[in-house]
Protein backbone atom coordinates (compact mmCIF):
# COMPACT_ATOMS: atom_id res chain seq x y z
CA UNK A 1 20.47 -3.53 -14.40
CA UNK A 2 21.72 -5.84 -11.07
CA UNK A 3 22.33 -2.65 -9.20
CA UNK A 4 20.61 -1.88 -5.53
CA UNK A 5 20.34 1.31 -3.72
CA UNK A 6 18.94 2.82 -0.64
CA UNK A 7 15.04 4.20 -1.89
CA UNK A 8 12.56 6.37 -0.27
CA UNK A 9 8.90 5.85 -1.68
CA UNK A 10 6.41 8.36 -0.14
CA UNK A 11 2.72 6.74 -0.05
CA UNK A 12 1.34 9.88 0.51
CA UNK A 13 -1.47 8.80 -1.99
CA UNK A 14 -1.19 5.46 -1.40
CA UNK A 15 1.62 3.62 -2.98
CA UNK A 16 0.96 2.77 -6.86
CA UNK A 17 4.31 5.30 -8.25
CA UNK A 18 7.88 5.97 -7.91
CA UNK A 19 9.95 8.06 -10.10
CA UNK A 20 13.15 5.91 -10.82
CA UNK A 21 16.23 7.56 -12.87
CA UNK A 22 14.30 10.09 -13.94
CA UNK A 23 11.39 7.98 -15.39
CA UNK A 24 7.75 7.08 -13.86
CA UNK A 25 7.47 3.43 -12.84
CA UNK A 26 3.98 1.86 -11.84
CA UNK A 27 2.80 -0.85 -9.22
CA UNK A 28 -0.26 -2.10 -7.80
CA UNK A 29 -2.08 0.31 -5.82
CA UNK A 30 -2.11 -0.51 -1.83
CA UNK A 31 -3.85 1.94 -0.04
CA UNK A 32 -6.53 2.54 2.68
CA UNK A 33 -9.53 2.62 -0.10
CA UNK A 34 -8.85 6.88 0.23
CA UNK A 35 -5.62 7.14 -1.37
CA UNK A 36 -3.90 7.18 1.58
CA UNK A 37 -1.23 4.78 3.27
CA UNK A 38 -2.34 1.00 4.10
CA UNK A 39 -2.99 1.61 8.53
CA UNK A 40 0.46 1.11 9.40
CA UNK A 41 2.60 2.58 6.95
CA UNK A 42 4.19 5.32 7.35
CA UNK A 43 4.23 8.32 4.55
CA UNK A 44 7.98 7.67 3.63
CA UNK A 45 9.20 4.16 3.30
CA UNK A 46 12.72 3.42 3.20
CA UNK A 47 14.28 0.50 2.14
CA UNK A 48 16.21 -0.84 -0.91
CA UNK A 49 15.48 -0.58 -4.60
CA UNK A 50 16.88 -3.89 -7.11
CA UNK A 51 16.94 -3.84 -10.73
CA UNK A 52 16.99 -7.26 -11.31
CA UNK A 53 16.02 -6.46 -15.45
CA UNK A 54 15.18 -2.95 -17.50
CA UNK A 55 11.47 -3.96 -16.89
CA UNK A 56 11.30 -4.30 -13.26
CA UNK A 57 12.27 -2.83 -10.34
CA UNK A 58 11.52 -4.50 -6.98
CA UNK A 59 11.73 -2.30 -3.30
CA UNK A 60 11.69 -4.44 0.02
CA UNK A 61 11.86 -2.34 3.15
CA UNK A 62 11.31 -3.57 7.09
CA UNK A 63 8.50 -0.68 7.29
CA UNK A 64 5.90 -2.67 5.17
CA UNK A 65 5.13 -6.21 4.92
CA UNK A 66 4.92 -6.65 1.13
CA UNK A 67 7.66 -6.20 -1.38
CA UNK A 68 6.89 -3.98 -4.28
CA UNK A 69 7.53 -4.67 -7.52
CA UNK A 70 7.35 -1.78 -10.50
CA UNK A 71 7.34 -1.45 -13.83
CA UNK A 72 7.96 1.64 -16.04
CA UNK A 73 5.20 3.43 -17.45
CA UNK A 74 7.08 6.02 -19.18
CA UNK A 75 3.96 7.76 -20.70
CA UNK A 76 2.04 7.52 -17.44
CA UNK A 77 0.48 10.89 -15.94
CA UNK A 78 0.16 11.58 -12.46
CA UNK A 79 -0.52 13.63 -9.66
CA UNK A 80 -0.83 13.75 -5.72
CA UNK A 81 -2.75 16.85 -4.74
């Protein structure tokens, strides 16, 4: 908790998951309406991950114009094909 750290998050499928210490975390889905990137994003955005609490994690990065803000989902399932 309070720590920040240089993050990748690849949108390959669109950007709705990150794995973060080892755990799943969720966030709204922003993609093209194909599971790809929003036009203009690129496949891996860099930027900076904050923990502000255990419950949320928010990434801000110059490559998109949103900041994204996750929370775990420790049972979720996923897959990008």
């Amino acid at each position: 908790m309070g720590s920040r750290a240089p993050f990748r998050v690849d949108a390959h499928c669109g950007v709705e998951w990150a794995v973060i210490d080892g755990y799943s975390w969720h966030t709204r889905l922003r993609d093209d309406g194909n599971h790809n990137p929003p036009r203009e994003w690129p496949q891996l955005i860099d930027g900076v991950l904050k923990r502000p609490s255990t419950d949320r994690a928010v990434f801000v990065s110059d490559q998109i114009p949103v900041r994204l803000v996750f929370k775990p989902a420790p049972d979720a399932v996923w897959s990008c094909m």
